[in-house]
C-alpha atoms as a PDB file:
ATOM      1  CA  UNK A   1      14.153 -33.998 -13.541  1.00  0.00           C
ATOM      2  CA  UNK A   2      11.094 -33.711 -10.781  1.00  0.00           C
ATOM      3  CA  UNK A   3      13.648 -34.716  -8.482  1.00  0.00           C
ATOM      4  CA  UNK A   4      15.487 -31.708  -8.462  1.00  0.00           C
ATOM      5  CA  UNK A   5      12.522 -29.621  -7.720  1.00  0.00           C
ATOM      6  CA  UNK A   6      11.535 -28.881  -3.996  1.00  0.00           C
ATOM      7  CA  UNK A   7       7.704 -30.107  -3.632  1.00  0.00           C
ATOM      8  CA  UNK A   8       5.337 -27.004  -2.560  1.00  0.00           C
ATOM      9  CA  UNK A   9       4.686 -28.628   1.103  1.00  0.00           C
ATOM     10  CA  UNK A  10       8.288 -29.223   1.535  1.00  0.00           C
ATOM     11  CA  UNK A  11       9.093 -25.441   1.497  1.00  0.00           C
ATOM     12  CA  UNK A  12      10.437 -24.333   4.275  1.00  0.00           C
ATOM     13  CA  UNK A  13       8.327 -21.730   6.382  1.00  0.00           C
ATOM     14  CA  UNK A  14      10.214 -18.453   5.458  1.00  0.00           C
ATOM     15  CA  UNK A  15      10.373 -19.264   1.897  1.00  0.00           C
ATOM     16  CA  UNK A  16       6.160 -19.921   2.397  1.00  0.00           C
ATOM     17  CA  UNK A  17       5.669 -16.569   3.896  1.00  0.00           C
ATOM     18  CA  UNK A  18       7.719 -15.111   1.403  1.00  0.00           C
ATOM     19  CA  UNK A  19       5.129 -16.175  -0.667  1.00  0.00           C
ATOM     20  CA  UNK A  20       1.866 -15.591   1.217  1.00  0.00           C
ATOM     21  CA  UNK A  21       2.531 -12.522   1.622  1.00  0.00           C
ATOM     22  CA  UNK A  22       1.972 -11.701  -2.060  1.00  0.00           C
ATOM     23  CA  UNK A  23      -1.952 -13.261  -1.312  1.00  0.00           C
ATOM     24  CA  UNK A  24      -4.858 -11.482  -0.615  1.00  0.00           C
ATOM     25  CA  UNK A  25      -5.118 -10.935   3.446  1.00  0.00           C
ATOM     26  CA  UNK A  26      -8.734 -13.125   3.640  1.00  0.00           C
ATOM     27  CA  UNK A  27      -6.903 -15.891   0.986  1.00  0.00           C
ATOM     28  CA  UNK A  28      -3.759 -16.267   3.132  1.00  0.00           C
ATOM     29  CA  UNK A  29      -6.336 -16.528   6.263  1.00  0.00           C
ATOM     30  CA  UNK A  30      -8.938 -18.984   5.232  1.00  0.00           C
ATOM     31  CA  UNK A  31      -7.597 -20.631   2.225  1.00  0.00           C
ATOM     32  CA  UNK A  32      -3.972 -21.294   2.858  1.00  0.00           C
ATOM     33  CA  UNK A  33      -4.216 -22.854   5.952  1.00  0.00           C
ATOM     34  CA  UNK A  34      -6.707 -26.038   3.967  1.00  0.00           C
ATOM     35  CA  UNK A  35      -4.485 -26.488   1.575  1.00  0.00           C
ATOM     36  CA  UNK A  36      -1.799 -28.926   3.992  1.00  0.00           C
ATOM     37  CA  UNK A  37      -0.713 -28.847   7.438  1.00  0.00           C
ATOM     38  CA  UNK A  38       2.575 -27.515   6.287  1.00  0.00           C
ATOM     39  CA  UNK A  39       1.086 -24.414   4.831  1.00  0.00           C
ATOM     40  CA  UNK A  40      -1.070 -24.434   7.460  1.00  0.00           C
ATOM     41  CA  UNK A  41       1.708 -24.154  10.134  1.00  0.00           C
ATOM     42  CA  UNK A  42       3.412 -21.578   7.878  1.00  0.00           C
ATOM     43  CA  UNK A  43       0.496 -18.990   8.227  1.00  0.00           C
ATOM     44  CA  UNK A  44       0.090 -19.686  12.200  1.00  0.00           C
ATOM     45  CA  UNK A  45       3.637 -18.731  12.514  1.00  0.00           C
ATOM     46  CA  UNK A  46       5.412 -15.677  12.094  1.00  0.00           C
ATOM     47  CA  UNK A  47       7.446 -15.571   9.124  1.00  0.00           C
ATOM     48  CA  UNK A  48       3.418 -14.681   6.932  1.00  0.00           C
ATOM     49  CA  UNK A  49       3.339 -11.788   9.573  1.00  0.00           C
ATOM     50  CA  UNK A  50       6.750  -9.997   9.485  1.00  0.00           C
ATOM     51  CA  UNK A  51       5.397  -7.196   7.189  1.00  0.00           C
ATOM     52  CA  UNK A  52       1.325  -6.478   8.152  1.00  0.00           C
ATOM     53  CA  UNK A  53      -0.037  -4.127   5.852  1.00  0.00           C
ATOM     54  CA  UNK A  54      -4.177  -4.124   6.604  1.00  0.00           C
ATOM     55  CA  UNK A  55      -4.118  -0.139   5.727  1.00  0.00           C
ATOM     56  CA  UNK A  56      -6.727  -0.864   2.807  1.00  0.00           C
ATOM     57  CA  UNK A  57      -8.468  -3.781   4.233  1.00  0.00           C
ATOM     58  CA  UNK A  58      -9.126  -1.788   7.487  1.00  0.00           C
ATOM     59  CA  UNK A  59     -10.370   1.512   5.853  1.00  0.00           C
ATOM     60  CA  UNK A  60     -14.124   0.492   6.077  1.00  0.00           C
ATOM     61  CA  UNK A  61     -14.192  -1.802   9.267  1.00  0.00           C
ATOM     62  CA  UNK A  62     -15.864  -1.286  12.204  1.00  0.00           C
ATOM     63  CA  UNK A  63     -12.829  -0.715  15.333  1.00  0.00           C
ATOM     64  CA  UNK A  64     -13.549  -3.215  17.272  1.00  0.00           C
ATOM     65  CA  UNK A  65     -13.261  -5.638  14.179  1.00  0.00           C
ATOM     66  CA  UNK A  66     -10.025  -3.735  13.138  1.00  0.00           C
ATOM     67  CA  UNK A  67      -8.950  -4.144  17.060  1.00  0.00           C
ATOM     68  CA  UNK A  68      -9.515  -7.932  16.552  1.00  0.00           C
ATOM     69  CA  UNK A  69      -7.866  -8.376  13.699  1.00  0.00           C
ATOM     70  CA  UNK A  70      -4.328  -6.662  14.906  1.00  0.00           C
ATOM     71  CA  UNK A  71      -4.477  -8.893  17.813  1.00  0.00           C
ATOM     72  CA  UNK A  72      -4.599 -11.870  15.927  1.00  0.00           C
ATOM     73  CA  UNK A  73      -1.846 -10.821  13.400  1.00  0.00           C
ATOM     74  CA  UNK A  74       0.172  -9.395  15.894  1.00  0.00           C
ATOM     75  CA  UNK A  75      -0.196 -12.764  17.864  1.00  0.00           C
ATOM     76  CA  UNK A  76       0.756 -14.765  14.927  1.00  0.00           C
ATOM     77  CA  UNK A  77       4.355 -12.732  14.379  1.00  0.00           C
ATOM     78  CA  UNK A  78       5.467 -13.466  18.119  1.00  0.00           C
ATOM     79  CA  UNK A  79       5.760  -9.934  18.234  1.00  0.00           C
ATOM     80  CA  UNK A  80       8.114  -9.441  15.772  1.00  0.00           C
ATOM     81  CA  UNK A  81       6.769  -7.788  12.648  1.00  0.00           C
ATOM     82  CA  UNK A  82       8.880  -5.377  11.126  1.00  0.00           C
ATOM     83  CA  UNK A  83       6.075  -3.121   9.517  1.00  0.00           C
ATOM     84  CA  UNK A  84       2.593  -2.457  10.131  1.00  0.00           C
ATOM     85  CA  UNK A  85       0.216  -0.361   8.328  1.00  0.00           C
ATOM     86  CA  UNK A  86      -3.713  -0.157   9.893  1.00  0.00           C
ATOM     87  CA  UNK A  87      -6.278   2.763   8.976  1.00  0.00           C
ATOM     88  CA  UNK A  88      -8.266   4.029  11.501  1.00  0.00           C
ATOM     89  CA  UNK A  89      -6.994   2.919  14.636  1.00  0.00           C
ATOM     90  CA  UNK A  90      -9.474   3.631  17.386  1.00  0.00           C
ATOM     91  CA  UNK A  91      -7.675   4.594  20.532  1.00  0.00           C
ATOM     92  CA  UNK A  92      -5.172   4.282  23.635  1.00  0.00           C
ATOM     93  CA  UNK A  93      -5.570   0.550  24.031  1.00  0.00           C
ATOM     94  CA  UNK A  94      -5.008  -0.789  20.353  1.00  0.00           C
ATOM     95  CA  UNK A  95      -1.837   1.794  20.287  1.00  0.00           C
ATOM     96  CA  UNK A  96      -0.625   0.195  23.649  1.00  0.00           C
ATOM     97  CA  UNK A  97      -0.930  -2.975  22.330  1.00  0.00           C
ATOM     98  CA  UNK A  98       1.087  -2.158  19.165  1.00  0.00           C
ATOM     99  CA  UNK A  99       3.561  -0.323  21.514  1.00  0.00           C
ATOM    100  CA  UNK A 100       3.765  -3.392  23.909  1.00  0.00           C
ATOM    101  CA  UNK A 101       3.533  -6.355  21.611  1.00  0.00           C
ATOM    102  CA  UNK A 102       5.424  -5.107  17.908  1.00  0.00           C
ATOM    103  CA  UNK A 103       8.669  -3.807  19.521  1.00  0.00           C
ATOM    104  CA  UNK A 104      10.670  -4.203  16.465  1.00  0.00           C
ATOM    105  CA  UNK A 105       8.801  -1.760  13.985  1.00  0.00           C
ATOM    106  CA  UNK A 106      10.579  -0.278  11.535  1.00  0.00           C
ATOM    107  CA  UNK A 107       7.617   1.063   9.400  1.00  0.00           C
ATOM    108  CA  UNK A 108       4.751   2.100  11.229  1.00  0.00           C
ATOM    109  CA  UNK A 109       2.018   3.938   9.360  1.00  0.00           C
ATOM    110  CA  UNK A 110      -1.782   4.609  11.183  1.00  0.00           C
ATOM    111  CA  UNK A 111      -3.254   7.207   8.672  1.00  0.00           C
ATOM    112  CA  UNK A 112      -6.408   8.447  10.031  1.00  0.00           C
ATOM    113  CA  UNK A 113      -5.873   7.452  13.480  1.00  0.00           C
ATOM    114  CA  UNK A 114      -7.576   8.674  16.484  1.00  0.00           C
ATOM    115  CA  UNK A 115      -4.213   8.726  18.682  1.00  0.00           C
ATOM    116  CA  UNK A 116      -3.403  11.405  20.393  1.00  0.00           C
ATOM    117  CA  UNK A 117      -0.439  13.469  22.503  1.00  0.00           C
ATOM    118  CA  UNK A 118      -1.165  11.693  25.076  1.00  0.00           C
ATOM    119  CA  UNK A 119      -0.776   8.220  24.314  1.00  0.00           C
ATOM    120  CA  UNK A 120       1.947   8.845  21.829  1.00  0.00           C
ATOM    121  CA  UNK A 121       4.048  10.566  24.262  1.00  0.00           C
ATOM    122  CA  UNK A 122       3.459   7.277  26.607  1.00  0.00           C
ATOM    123  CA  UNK A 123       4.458   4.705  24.425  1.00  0.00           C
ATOM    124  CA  UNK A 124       7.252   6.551  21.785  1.00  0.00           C
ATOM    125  CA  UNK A 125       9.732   4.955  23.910  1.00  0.00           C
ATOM    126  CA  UNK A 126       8.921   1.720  23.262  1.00  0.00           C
ATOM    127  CA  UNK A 127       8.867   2.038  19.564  1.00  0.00           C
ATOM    128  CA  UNK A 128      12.963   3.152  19.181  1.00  0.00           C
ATOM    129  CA  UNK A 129      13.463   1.377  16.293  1.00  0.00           C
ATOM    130  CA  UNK A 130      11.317   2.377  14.160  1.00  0.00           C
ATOM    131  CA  UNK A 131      12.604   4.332  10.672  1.00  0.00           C
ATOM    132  CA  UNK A 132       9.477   4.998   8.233  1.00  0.00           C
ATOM    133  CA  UNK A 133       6.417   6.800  10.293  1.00  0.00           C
ATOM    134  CA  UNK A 134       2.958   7.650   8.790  1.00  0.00           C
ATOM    135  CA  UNK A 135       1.022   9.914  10.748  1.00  0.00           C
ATOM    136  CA  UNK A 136      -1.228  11.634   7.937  1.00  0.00           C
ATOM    137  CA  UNK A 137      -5.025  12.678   8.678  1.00  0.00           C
ATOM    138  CA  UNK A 138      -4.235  12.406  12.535  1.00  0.00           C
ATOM    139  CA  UNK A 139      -6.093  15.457  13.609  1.00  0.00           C
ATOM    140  CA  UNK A 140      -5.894  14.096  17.368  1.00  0.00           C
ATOM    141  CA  UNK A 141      -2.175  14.634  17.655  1.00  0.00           C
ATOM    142  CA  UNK A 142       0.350  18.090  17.220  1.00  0.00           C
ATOM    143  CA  UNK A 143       3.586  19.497  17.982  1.00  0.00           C
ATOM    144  CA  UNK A 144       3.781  17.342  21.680  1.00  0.00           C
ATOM    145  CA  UNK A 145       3.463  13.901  20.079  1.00  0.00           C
ATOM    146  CA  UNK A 146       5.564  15.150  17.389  1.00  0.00           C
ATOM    147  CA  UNK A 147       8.041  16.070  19.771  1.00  0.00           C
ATOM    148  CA  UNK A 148       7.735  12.921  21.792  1.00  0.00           C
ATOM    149  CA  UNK A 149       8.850  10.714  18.753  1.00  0.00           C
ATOM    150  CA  UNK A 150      11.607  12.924  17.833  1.00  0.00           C
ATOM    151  CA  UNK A 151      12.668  12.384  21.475  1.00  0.00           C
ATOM    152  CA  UNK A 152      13.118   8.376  21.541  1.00  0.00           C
ATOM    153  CA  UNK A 153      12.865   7.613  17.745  1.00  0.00           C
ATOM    154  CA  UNK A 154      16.721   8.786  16.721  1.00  0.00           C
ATOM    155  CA  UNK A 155      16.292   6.334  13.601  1.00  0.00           C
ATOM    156  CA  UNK A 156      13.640   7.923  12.247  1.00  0.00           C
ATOM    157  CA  UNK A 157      14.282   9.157   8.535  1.00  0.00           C
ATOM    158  CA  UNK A 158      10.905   9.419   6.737  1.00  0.00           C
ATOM    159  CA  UNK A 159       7.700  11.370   8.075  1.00  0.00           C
ATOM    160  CA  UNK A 160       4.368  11.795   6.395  1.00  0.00           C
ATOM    161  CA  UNK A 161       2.436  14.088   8.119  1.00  0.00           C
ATOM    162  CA  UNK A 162      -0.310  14.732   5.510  1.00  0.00           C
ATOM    163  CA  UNK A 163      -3.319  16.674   6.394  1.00  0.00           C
ATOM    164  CA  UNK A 164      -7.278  17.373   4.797  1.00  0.00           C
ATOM    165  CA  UNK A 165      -7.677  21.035   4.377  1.00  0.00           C
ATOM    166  CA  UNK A 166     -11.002  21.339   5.881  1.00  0.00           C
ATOM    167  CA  UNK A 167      -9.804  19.823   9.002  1.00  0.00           C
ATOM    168  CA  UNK A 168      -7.409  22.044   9.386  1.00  0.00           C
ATOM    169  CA  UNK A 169      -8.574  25.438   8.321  1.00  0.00           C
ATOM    170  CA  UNK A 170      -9.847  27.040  11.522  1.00  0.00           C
ATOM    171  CA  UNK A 171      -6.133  26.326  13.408  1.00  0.00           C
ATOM    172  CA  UNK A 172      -4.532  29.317  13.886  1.00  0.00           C
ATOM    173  CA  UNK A 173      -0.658  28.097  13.680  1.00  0.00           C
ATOM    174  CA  UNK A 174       0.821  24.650  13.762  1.00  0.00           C
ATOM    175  CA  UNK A 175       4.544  26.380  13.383  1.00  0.00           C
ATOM    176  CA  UNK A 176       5.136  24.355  16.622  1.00  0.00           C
ATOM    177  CA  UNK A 177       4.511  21.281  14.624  1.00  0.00           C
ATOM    178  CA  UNK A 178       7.415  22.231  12.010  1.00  0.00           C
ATOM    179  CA  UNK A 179       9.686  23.166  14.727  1.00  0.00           C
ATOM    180  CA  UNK A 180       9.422  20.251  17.148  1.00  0.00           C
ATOM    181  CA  UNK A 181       9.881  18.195  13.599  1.00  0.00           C
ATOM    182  CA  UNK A 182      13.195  20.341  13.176  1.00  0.00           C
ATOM    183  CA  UNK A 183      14.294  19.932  16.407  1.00  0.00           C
ATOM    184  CA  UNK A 184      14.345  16.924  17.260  1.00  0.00           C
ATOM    185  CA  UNK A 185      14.770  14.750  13.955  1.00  0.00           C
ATOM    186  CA  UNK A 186      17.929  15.558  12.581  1.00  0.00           C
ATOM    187  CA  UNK A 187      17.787  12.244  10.897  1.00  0.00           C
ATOM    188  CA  UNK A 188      15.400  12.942   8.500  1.00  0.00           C
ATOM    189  CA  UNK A 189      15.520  12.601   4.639  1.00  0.00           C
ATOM    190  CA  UNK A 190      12.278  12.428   3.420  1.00  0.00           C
ATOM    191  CA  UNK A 191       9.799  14.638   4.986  1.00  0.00           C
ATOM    192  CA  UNK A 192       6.381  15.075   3.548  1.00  0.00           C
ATOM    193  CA  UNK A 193       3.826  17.394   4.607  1.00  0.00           C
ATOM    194  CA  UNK A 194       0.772  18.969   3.071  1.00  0.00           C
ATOM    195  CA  UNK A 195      -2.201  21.553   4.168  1.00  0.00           C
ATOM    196  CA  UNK A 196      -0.639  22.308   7.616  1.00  0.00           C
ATOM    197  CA  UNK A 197      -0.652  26.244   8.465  1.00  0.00           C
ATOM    198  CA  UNK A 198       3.099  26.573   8.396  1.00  0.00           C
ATOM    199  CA  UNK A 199       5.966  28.247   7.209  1.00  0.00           C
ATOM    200  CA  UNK A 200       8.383  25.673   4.582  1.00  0.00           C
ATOM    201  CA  UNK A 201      11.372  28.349   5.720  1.00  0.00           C
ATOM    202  CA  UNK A 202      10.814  27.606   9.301  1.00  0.00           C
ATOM    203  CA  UNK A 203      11.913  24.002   8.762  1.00  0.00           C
ATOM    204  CA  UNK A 204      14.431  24.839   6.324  1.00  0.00           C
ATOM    205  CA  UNK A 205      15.952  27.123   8.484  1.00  0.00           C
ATOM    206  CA  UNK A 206      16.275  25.281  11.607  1.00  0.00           C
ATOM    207  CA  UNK A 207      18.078  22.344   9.530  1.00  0.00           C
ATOM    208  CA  UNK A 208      20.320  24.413   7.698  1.00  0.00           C
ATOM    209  CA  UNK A 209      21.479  25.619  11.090  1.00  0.00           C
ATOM    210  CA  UNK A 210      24.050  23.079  12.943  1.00  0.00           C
ATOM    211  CA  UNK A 211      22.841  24.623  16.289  1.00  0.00           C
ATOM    212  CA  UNK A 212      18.737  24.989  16.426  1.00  0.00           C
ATOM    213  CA  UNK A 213      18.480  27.115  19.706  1.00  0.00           C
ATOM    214  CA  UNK A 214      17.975  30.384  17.626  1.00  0.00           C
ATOM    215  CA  UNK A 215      14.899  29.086  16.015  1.00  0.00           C
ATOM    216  CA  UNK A 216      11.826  31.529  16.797  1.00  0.00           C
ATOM    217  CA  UNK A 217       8.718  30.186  18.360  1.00  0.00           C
ATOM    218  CA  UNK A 218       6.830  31.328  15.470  1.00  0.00           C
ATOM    219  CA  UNK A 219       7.107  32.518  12.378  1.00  0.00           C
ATOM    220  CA  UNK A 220       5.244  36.243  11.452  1.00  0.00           C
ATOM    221  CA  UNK A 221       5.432  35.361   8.335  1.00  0.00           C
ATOM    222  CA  UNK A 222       3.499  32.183   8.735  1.00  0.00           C
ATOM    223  CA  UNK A 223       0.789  31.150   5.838  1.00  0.00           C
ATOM    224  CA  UNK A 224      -1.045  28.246   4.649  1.00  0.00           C
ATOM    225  CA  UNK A 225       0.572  26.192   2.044  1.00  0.00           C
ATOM    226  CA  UNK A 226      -1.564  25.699  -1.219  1.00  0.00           C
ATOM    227  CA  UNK A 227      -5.073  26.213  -0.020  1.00  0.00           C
ATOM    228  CA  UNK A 228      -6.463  26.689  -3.771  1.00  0.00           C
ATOM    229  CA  UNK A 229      -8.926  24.026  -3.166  1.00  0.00           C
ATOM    230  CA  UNK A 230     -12.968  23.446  -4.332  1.00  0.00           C
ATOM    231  CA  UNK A 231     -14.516  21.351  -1.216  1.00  0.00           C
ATOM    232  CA  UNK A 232     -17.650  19.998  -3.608  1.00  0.00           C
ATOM    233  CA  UNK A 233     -14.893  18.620  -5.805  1.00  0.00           C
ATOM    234  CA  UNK A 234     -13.252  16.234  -3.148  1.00  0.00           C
ATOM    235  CA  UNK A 235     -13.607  12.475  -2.916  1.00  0.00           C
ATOM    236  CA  UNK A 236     -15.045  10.202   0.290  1.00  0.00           C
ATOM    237  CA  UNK A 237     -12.435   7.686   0.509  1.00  0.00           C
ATOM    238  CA  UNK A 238     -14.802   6.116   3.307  1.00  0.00           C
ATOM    239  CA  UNK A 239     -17.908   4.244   2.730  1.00  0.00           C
ATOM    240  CA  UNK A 240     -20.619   3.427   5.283  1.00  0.00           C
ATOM    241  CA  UNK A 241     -20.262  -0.316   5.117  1.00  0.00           C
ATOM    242  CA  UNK A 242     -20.995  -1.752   8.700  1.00  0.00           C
ATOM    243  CA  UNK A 243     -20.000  -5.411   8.730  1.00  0.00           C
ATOM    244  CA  UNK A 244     -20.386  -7.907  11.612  1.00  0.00           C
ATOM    245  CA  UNK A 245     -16.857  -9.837  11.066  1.00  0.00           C
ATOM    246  CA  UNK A 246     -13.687  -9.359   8.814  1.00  0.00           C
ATOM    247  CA  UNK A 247     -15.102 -10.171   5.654  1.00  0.00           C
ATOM    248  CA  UNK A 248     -18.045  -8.312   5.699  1.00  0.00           C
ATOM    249  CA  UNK A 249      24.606  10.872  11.580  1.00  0.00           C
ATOM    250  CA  UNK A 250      22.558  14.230  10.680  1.00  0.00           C
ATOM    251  CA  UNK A 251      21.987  15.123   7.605  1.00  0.00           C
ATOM    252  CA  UNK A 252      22.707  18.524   5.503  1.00  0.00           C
ATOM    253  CA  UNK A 253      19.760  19.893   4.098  1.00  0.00           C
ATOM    254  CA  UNK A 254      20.694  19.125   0.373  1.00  0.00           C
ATOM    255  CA  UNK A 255      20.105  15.528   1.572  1.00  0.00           C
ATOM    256  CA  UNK A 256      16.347  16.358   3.343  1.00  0.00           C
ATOM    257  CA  UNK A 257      13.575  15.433   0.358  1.00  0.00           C
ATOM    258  CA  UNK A 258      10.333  17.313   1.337  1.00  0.00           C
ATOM    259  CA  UNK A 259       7.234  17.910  -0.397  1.00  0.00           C
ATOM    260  CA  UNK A 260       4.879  20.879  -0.290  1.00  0.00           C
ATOM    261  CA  UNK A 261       1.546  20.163  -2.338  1.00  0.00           C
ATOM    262  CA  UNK A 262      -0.219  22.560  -4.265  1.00  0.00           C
ATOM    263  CA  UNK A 263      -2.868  20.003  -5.557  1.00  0.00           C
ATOM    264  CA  UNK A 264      -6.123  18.859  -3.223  1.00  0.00           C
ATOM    265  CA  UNK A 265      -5.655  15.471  -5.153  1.00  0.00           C
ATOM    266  CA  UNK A 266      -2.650  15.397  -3.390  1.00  0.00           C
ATOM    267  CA  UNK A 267      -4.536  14.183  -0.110  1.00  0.00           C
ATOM    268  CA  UNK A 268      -4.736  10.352  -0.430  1.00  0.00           C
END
């Protein structure tokens, strides 16, 4: 009978990152590759790096160490994962090197970024494929970058675009934010936004319309959207660790799923 069973070293590399990629991110880093050269070669290769999600390891890192760490991973996947999700990406050159060195995204999410219109209007053209976008807590970035992505990223059908209310309560309008979302991502089915000073109608309206050139500029009726809110009751996701290394065909709008939050606990 133990004949008929595949030993674990004789796995082939796919199946191993199949399974690695279930591991903790340090376990499948330092531990795997001591186990036997052929698990070893499986995590140097890029079949353990076709899906990189470092969103909660990278949270309380220091950039640079964050910066390191996509390099490496990015490195290992010949440039061909299909997501990435990172927290707290620190600027123009780590976006450039996702832009120039991950060209097959899919699912691309950089919550609390510090991109901005700039650099995301320089490098949306390089990231065409991608489908699932995170943007949330990007307070760097508005209507232009918004814009920019609707512009090249045609395959793009689910945007998060979530906000913290006291970022965002001195802005006067960010109706150009729903509209550039309306106008130029008529793809979309699953659109999620929350504590952005805009009008839900604006969007609605612009998609319910088959041609957009009508749309207003702005809305007069524009508001906030659930700012009920008690600042002393919200949580620091974000601690002050400081550590010196890594371990220390458009769609109708009855298709369109959209949230509008009414709850601060809705900001994750």
């Amino acid at each position: 009978m133990g004949s008929d069973f595949r030993r674990w070293d004789e796995l082939i590399p796919d199946t191993l990152g199949l399974i690695f990629k279930n591991l903790p991110l340090r376990e499948v880093l330092t531990v795997i590759p001591r186990v036997c050269k052929s698990w070893g070669r499986a995590v140097m290769g890029p079949y353990c790096w076709l899906e990189i999600d470092i969103d909660e390891w990278s949270r309380n890192r220091k950039p640079e160490i964050v910066d390191r760490m996509l390099q490496l991973l990015i490195g290992r996947s010949c440039g061909s994962p299909r997501k990435l999700c990172v927290s707290g990406l620190s600027g123009d050159e780590s976006t450039l090197f996702i832009a120039n060195h991950a060209k097959s995204l899919q699912t691309l999410r950089l919550p609390r970024s510090e991109i901005n219109d700039s650099i995301v209007e320089k490098v949306a053209g390089r990231l065409s494929t991608i489908t699932v976008l995170d943007l949330s807590y990007c307070i760097n970035i508005g209507a232009q970058a918004l814009e920019a992505i609707g512009r090249h990223c045609k395959f793009l059908t689910s945007l998060r675009r979530i906000m913290h209310p006291l970022e965002v309560i001195n802005k006067l309008s960010q109706d150009d934010e729903a509209l550039a979302i309306a106008k130029t991502m008529p793809r979309l089915k699953q659109l999620e936004i929350a504590y952005l000073l805009v009008v839900g109608p604006v969007v609605v309206d612009c998609y319910d319309m088959n041609g957009w050139d009508n749309c207003s500029d702005y809305s007069s009726s524009s508001g906030y959207l659930a700012w009920d809110f008690v600042a002393g009751d919200m949580d620091d996701d974000y601690g002050d660790e400081m550590l010196d290394d890594f371990w220390e065909d458009e769609h109708p709008m009855e298709d369109v799923e959209m949230w509008f939050y009414d709850d601060v606990n809705a900001c994750r």
